[in-house]
N, C-alpha and C. Protein backbone atom coordinates (compact mmCIF):
# COMPACT_ATOMS: atom_id res chain seq x y z
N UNK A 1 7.77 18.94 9.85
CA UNK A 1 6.31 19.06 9.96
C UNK A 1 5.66 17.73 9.57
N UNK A 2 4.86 17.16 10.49
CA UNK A 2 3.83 15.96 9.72
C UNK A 2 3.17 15.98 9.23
N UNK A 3 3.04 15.31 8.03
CA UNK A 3 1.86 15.02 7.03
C UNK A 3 1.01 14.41 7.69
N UNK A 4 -0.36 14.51 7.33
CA UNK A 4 -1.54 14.30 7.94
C UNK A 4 -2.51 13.75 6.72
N UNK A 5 -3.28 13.02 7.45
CA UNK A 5 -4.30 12.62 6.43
C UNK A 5 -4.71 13.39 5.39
N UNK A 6 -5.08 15.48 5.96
CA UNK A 6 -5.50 16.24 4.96
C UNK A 6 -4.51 16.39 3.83
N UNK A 7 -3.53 15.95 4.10
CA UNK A 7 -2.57 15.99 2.83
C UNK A 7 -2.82 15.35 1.62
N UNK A 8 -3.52 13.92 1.86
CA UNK A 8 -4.41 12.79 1.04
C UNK A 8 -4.86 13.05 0.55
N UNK A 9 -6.03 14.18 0.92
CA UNK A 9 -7.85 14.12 0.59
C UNK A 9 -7.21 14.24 -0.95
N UNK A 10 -6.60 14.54 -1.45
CA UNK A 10 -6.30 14.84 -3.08
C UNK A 10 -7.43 13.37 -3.78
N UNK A 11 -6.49 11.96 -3.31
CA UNK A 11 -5.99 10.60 -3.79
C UNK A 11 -7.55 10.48 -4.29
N UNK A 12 -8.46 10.46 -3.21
CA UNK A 12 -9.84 9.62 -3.58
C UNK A 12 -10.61 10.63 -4.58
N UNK A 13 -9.94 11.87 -4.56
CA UNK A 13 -11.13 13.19 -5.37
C UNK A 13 -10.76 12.55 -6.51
N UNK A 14 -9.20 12.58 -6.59
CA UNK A 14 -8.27 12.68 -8.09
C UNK A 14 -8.23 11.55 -8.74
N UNK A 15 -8.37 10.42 -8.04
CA UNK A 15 -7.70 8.81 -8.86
C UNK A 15 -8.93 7.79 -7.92
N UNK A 16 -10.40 8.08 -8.43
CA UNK A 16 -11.37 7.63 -8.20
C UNK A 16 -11.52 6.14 -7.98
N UNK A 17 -11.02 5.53 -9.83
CA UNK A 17 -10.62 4.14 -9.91
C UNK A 17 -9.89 3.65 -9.41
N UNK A 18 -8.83 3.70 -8.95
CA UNK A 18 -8.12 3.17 -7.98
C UNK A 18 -8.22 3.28 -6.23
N UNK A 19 -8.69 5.07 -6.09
CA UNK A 19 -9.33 4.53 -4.18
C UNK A 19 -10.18 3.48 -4.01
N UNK A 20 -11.02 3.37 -4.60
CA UNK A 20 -12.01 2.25 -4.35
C UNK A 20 -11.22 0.86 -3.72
N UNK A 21 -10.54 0.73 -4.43
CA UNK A 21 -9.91 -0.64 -3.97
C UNK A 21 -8.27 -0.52 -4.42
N UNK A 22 -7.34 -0.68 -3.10
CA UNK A 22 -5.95 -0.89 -3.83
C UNK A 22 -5.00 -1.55 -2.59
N UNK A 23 -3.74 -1.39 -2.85
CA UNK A 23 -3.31 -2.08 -1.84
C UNK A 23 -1.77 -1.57 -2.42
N UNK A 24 -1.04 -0.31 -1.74
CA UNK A 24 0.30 0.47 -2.02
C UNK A 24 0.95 -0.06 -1.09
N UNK A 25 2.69 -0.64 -1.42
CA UNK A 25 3.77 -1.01 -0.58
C UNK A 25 4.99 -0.66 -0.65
N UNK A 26 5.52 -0.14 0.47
CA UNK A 26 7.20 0.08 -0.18
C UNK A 26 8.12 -0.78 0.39
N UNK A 27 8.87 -0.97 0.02
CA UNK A 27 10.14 -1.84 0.22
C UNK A 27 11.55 -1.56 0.37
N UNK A 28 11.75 -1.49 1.31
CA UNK A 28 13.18 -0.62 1.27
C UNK A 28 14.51 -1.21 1.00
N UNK A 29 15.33 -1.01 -0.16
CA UNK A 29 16.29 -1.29 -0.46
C UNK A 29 16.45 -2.23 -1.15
N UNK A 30 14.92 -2.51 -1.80
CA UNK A 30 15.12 -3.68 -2.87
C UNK A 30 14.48 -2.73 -4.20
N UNK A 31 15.81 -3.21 -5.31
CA UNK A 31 14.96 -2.79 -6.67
C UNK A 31 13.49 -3.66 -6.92
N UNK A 32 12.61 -2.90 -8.09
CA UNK A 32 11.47 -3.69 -8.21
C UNK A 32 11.61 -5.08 -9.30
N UNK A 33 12.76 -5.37 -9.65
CA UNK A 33 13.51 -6.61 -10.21
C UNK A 33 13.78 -7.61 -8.72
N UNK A 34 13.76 -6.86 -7.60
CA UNK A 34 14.32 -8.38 -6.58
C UNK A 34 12.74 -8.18 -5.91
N UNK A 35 11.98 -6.95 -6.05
CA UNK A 35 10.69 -7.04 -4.77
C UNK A 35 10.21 -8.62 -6.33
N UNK A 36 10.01 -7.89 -7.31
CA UNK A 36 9.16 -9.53 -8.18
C UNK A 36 9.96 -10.42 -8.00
N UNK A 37 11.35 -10.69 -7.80
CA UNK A 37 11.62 -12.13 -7.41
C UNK A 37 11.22 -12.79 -5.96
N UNK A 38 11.01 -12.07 -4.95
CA UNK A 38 10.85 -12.13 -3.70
C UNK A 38 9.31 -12.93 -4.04
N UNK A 39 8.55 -12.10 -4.63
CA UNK A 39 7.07 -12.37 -4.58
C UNK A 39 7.04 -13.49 -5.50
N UNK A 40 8.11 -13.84 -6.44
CA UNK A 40 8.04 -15.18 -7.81
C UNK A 40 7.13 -14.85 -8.58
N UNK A 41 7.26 -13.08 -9.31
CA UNK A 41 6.42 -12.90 -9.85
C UNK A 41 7.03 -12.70 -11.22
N UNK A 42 6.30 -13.00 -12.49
CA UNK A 42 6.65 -12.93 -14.13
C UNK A 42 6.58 -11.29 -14.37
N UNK A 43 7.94 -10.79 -15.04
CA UNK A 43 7.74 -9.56 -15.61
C UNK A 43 6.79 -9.24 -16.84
N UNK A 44 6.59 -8.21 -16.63
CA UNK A 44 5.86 -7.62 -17.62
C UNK A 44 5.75 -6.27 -18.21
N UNK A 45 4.93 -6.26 -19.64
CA UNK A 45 5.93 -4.86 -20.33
C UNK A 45 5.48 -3.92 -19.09
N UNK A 46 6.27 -2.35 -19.33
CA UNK A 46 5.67 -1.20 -18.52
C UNK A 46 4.77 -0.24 -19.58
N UNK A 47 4.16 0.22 -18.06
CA UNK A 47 2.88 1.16 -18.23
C UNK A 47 3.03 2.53 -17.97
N UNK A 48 2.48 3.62 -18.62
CA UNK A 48 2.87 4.80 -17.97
C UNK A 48 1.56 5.27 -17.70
N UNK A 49 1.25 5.67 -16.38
CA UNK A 49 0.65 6.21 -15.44
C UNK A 49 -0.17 5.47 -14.92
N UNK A 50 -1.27 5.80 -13.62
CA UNK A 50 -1.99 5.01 -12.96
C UNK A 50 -3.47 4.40 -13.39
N UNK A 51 -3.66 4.97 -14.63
CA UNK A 51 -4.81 4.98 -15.10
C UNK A 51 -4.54 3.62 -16.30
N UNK A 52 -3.31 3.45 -16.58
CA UNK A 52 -3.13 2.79 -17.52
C UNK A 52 -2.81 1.11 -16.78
N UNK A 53 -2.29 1.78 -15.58
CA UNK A 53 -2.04 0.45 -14.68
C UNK A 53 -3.47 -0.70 -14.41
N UNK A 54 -4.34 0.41 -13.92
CA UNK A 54 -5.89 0.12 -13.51
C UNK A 54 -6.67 -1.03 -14.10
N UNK A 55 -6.27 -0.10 -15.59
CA UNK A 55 -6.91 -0.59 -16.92
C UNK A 55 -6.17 -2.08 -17.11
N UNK A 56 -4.72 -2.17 -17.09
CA UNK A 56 -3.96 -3.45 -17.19
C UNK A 56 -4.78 -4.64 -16.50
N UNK A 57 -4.66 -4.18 -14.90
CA UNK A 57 -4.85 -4.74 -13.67
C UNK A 57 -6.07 -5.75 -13.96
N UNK A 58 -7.51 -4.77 -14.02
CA UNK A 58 -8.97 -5.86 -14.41
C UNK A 58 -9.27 -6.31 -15.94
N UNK A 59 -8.14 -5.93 -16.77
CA UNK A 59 -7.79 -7.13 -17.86
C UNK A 59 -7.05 -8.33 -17.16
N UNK A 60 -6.14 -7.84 -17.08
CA UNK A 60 -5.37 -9.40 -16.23
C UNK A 60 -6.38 -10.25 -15.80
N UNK A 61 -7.01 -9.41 -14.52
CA UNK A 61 -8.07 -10.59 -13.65
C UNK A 61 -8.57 -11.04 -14.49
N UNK A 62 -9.57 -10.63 -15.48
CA UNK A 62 -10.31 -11.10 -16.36
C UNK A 62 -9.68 -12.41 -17.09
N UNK A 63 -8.43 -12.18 -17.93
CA UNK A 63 -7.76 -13.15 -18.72
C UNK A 63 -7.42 -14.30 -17.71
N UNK A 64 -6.96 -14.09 -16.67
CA UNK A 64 -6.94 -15.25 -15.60
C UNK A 64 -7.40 -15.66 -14.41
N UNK A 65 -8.49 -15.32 -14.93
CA UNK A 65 -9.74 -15.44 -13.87
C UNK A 65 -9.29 -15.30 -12.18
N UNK A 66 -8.86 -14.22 -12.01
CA UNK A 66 -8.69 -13.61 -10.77
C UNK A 66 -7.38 -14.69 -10.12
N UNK A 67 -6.24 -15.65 -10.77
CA UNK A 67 -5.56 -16.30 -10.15
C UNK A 67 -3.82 -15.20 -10.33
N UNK A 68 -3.99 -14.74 -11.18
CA UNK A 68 -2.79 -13.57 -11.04
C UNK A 68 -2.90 -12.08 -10.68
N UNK A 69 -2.07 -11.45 -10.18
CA UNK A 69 -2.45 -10.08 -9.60
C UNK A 69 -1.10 -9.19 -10.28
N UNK A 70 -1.53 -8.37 -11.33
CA UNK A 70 -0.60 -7.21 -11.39
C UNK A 70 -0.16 -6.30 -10.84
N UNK A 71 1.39 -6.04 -10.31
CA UNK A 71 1.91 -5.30 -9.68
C UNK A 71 2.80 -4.12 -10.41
N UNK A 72 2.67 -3.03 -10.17
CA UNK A 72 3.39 -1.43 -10.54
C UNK A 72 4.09 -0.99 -9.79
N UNK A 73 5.73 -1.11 -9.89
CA UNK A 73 6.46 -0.83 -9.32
C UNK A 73 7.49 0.57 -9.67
N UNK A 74 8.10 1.24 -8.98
CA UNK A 74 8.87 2.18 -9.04
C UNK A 74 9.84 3.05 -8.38
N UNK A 75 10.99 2.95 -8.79
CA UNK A 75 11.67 3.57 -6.98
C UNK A 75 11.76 4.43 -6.60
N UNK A 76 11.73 4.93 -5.69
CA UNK A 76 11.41 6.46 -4.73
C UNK A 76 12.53 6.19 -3.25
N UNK A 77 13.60 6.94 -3.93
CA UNK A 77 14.77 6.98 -3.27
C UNK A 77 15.02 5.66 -2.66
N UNK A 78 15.17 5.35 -1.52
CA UNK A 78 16.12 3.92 -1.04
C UNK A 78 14.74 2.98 -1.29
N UNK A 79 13.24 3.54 -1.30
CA UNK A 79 12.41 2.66 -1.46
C UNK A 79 12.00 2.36 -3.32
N UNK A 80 11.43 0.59 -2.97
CA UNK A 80 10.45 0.48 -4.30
C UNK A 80 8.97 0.83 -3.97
N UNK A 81 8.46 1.39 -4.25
CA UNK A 81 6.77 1.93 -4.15
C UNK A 81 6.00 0.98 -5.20
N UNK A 82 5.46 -0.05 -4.75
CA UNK A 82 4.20 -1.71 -5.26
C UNK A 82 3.09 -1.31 -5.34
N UNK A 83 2.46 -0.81 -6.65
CA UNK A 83 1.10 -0.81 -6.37
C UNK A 83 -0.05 -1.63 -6.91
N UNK A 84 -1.05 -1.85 -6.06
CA UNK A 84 -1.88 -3.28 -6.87
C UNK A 84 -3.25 -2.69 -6.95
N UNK A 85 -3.89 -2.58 -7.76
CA UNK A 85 -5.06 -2.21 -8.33
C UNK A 85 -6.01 -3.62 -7.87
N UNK A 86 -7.45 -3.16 -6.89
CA UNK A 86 -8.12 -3.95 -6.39
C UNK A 86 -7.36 -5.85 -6.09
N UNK A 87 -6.06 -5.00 -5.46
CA UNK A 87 -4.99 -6.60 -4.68
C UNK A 87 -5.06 -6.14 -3.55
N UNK A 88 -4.04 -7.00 -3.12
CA UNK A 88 -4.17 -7.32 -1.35
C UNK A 88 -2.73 -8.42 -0.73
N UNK A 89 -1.74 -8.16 -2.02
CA UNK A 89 -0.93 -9.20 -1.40
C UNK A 89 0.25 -8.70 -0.71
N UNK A 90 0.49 -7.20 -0.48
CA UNK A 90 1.47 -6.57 0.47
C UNK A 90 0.88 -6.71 1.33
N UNK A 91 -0.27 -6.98 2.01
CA UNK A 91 -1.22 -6.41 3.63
C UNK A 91 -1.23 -8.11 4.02
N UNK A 92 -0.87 -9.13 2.64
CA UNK A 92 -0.90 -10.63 3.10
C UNK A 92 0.19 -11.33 4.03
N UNK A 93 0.07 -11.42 5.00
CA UNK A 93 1.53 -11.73 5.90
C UNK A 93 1.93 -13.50 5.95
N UNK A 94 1.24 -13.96 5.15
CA UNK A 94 2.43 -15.12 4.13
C UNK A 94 3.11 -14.72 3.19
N UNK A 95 2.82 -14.01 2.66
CA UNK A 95 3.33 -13.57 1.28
C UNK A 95 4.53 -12.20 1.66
N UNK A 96 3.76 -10.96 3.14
CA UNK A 96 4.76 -10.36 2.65
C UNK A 96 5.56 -10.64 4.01
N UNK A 97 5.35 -10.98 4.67
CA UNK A 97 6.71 -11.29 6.02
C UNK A 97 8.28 -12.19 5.47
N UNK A 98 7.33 -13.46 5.08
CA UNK A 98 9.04 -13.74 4.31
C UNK A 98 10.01 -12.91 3.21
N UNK A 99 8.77 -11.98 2.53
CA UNK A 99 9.34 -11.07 1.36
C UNK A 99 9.93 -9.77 2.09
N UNK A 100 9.74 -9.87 3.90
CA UNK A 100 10.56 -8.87 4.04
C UNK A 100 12.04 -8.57 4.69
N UNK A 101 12.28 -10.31 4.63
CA UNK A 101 13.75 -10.72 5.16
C UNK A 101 14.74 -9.47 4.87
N UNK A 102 15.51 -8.96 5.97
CA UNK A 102 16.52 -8.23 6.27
C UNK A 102 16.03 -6.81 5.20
N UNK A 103 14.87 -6.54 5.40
CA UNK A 103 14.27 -5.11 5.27
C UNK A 103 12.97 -4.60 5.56
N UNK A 104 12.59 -3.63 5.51
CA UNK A 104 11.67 -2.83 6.30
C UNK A 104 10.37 -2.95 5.06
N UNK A 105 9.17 -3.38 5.35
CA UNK A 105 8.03 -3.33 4.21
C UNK A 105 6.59 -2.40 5.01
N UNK A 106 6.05 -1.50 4.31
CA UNK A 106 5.12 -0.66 4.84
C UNK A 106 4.32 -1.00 4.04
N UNK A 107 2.79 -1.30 4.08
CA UNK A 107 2.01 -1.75 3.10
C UNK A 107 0.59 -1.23 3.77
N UNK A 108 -0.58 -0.75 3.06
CA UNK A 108 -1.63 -0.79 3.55
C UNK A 108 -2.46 -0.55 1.90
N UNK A 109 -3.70 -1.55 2.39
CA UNK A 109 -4.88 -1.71 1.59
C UNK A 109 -6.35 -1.42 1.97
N UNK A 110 -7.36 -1.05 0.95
CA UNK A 110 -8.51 -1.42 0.74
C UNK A 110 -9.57 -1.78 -0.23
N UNK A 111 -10.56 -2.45 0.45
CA UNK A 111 -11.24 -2.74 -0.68
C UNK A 111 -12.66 -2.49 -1.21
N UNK A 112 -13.25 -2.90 -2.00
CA UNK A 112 -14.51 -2.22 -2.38
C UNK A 112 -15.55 -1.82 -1.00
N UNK A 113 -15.37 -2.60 -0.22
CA UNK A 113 -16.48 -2.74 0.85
C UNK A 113 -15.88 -1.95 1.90
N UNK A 114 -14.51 -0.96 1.48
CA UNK A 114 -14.27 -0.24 3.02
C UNK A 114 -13.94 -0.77 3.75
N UNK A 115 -12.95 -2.26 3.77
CA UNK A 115 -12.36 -3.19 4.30
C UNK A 115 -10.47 -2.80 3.87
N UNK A 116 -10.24 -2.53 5.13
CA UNK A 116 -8.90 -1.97 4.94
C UNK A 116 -7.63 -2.48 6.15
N UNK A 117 -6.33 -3.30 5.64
CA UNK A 117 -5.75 -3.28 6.05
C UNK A 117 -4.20 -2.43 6.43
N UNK A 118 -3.61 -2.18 7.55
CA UNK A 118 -2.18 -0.98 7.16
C UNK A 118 -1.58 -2.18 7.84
N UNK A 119 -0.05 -2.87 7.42
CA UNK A 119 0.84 -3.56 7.71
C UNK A 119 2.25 -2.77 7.59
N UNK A 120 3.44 -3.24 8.67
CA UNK A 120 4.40 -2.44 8.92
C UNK A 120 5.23 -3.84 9.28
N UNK A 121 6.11 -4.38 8.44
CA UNK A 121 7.10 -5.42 9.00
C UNK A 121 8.44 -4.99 8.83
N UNK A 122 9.33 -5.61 9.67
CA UNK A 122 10.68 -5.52 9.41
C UNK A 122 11.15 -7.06 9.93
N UNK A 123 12.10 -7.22 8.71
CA UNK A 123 13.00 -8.69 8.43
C UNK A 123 12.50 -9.56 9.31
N UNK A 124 10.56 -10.02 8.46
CA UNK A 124 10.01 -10.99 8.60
C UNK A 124 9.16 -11.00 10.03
N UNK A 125 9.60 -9.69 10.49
CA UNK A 125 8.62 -10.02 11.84
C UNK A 125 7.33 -8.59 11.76
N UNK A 126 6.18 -9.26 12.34
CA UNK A 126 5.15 -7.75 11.88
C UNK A 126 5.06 -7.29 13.35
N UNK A 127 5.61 -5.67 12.88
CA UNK A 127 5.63 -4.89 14.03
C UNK A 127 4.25 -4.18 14.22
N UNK A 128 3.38 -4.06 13.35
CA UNK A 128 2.08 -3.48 13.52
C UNK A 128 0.94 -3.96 12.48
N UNK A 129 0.05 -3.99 12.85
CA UNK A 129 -1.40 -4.30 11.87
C UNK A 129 -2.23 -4.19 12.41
N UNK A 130 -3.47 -3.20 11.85
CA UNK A 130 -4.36 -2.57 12.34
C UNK A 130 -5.40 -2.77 10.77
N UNK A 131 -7.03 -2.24 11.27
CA UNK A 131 -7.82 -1.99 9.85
C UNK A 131 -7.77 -0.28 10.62
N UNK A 132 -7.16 0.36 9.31
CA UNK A 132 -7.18 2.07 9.80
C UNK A 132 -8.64 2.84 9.76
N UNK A 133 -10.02 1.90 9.88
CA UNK A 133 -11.09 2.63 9.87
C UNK A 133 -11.42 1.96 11.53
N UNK A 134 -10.14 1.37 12.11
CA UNK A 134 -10.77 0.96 13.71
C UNK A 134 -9.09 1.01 14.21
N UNK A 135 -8.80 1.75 14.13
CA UNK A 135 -7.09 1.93 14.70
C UNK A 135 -6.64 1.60 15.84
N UNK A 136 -7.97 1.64 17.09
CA UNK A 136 -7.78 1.47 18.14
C UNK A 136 -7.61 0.01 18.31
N UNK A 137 -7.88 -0.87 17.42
CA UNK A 137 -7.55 -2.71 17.61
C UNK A 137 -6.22 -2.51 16.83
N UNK A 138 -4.93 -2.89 17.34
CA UNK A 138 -3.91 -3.12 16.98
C UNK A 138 -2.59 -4.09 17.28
N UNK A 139 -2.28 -4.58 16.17
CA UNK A 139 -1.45 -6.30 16.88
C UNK A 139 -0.10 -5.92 16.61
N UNK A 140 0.79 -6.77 16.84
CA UNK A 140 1.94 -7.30 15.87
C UNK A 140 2.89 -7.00 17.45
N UNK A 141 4.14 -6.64 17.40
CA UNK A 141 5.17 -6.83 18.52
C UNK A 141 5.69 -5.38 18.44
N UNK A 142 5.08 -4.20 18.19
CA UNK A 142 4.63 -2.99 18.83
C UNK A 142 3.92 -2.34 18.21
N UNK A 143 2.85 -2.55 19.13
CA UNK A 143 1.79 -2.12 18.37
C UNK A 143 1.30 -0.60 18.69
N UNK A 144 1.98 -0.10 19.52
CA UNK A 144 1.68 0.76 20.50
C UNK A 144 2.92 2.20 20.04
N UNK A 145 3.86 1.63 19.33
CA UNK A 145 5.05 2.71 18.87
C UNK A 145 4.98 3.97 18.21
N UNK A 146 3.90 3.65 17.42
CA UNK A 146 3.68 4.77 16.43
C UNK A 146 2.41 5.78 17.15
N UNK A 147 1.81 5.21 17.77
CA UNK A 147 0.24 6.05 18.55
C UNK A 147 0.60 7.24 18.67
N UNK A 148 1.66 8.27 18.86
CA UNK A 148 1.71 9.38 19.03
C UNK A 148 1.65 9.73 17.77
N UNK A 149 2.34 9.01 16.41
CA UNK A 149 2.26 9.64 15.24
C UNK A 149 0.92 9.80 14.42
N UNK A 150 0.31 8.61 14.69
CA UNK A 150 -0.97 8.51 14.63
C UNK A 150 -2.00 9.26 14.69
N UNK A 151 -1.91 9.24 16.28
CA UNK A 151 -2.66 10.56 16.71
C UNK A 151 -2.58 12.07 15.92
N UNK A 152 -1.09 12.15 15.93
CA UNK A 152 -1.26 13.83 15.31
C UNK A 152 -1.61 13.64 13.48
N UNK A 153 -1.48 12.28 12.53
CA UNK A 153 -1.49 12.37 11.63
C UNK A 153 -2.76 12.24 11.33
N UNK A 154 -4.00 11.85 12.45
CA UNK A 154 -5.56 12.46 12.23
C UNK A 154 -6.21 11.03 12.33
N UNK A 155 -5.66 9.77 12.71
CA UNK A 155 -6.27 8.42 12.76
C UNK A 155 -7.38 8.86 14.02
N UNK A 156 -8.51 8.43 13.57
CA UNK A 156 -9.60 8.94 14.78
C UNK A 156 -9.30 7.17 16.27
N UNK A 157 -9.17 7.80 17.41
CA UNK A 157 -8.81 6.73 18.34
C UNK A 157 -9.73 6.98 19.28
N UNK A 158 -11.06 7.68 19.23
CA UNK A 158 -11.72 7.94 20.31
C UNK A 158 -12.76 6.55 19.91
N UNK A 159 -13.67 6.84 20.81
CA UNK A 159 -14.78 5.23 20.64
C UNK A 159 -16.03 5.78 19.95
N UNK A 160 -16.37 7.27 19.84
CA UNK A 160 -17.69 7.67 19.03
C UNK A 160 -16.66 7.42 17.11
N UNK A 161 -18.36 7.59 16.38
CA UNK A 161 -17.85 7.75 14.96
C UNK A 161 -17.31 8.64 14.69
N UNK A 162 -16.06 9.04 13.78
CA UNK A 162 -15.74 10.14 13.10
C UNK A 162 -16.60 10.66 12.48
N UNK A 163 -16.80 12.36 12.47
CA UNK A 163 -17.32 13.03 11.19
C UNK A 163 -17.01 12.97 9.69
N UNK A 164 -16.11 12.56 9.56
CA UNK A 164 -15.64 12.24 8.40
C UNK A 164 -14.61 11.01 8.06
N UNK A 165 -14.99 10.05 7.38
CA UNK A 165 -13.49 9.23 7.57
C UNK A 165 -12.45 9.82 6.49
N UNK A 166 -11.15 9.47 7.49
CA UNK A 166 -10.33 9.89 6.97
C UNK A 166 -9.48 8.85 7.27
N UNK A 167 -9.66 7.46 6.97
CA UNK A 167 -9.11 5.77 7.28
C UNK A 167 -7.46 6.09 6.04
N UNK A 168 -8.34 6.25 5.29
CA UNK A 168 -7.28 6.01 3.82
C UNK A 168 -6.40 7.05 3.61
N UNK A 169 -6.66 8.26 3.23
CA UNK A 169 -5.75 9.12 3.67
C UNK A 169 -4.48 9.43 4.72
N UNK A 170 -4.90 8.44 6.03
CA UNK A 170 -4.48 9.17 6.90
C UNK A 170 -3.24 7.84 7.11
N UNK A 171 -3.69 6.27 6.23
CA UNK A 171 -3.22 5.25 6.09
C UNK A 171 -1.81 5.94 5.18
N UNK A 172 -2.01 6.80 4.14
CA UNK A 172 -1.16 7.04 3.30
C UNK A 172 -0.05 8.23 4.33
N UNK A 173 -0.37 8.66 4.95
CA UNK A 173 0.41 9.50 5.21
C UNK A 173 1.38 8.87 6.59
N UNK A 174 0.77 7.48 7.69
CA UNK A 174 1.38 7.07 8.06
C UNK A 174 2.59 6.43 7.54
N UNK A 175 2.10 5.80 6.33
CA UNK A 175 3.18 4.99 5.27
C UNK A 175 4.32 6.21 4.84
N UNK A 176 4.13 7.31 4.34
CA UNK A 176 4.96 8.53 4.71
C UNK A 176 5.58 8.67 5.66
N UNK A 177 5.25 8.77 6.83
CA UNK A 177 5.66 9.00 8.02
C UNK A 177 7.34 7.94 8.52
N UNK A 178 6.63 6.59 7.88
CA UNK A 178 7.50 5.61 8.00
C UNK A 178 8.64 5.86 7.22
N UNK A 179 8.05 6.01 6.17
CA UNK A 179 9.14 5.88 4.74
C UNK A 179 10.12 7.40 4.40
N UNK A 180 9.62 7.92 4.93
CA UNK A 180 9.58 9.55 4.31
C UNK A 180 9.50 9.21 2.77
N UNK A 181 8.53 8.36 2.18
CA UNK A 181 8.18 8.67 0.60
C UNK A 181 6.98 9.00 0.49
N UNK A 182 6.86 10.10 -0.15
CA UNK A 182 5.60 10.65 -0.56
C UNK A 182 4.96 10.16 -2.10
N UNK A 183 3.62 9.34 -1.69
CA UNK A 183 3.21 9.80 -2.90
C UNK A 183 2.44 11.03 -3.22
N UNK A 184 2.25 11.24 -4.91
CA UNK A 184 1.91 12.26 -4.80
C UNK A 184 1.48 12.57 -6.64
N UNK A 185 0.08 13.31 -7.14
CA UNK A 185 -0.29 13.04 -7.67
C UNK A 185 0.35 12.68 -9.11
N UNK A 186 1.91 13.39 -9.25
CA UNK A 186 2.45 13.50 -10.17
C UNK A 186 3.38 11.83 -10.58
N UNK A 187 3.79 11.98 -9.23
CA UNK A 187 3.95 10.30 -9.37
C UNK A 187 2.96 9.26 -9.90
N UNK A 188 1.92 9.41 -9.82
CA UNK A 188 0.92 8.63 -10.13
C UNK A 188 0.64 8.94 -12.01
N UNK A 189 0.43 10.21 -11.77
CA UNK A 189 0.20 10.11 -13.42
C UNK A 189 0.84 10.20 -14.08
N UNK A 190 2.12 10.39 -13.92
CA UNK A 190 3.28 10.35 -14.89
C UNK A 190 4.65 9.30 -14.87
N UNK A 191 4.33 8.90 -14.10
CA UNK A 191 5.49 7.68 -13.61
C UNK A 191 5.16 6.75 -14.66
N UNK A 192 6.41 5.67 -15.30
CA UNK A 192 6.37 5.14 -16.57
C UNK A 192 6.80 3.68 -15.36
N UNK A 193 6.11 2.81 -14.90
CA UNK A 193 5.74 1.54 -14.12
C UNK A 193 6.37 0.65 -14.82
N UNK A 194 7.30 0.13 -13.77
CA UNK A 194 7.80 -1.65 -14.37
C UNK A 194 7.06 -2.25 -13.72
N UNK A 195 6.47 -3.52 -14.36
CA UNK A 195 5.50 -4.01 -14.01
C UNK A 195 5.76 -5.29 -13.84
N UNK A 196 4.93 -6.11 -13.09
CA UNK A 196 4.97 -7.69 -12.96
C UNK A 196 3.25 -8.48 -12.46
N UNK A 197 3.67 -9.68 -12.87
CA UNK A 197 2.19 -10.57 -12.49
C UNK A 197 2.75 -11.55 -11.50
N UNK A 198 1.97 -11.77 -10.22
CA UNK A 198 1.98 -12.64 -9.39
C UNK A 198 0.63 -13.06 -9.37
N UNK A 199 1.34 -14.77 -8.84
CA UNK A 199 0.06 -15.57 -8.77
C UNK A 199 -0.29 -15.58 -7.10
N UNK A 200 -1.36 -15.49 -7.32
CA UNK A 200 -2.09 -15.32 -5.87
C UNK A 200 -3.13 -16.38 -5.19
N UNK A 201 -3.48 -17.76 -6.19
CA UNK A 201 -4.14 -18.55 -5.61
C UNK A 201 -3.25 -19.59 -6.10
C-alpha cells in the first residue's frame, strides 16, 4: 500500500519548530560516522530527541554566526536518516552529489518562506529535482520516473491551486517511497542523535 502525503499531516501539527524550516536526508549504506566524513564534518556530543536537536541547531548558528550547520543523524535499517534544523545542505548538489559516490541519497527541504527543495541522486548523478509546491517543473536525468508515484502519493500536478498544500508531507512520503524508511513521530522524539557540525560557507 502507498503512503501518501495524509500519512504526514502528523509532522507540521506535531513538531511545529522544525516544519517551518528543515532539510531530512537518507543515505544508503553509509553509517552516520562516514555520511560526516563525506560532508568533512566535526563530531559532536549526541542529543536525544528532535526538540533538543532544534534547540542545539539555532545555538550553533548563533555561536558561529550562521557559518556551521548541525547535523542529526541515525540509522534506519540499510539507511542513515540527516536531519538539519533550518539547513539546506542535503538539497545542495555541490555538497551532496559528490557525497553520493557509489550510493543512493534522497533529500528534500524547506524553508521559512515555503521555499522547498526534494533531491534524489545516485553515485553522484541527480536523477530528479523538483520544488514539491510546483512538481510539475522537474530536472535531473529522469525526471519523469517516479510521476506515477507521485501522482498517487497526492503531489498536486494539475495547473489550478491546490485546496490545501500538501508540498511537505507528500515530499516526506515520496522520500518513503524511495527508501522504504519511514519517519515517524516516535523516531523523532525519542531517538538519542549522533550528531555533527558542518561548515557551510
Amino acid at each position: 500500500m502507498t503512503t501518501t502525503a495524509a500519512d504526514y499531516a502528523w509532522f507540521e501539527e506535531d513538531f511545529p519548530d522544525i516544519a517551518e524550516a528543515y532539510c531530512f536526508t537518507l543515505v544508503r549504506d553509509l553509517t552516520p560516522a562516514e555520511v560526516t566524513s563525506r560532508l568533512e564534518g566535526r563530531p559532536e556530543a549526541p542529543l536525544r530527541g528532535i526538540s533538543a536537536v532544534v534547540d542545539a541547531a539555532f545555538a550553533q548558528y548563533d555561536l558561529e554566526k550562521g557559518d556551521r550547520q548541525l547535523l542529526a543523524m541515525t540509522t534506519a535499517g540499510d539507511w542513515t536518516l540527516l536531519i538539519e534544523p533550518n539547513g539546506y545542505l542535503g538539497v545542495t548538489e555541490e555538497r551532496a552529489l559528490p557525497a553520493s559516490a557509489g550510493t543512493s541519497w534522497v533529500s528534500h527541504f524547506v524553508n521559512i518562506n515555503g521555499v522547498g527543495t526534494f533531491l534524489h541522486a545516485e553515485n553522484q548523478v541527480l536523477r530528479l529535482c523538483f520544488d514539491p509546491m510546483f512538481p510539475e517543473d522537474r530536472w535531473g536525468n529522469a525526471p519523469d520516473e517516479l510521476l506515477g508515484a507521485m501522482e498517487r502519493i497526492g503531489f498536486h500536478l494539475e495547473e489550478d491551486d491546490p485546496e490545501t498544500d500538501l508540498s511537505s508531507p507528500a515530499a516526506f512520503a515520496l522520500a518513503e517511497h524511495l527508501t522504504d524508511v519511514a519517519v515517524t513521530p516516535a523516531l523523532l522524539r525519542d531517538t538519542t542523535f549522533t550528531c555533527a557540525t558542518v561548515r557551510i560557507r
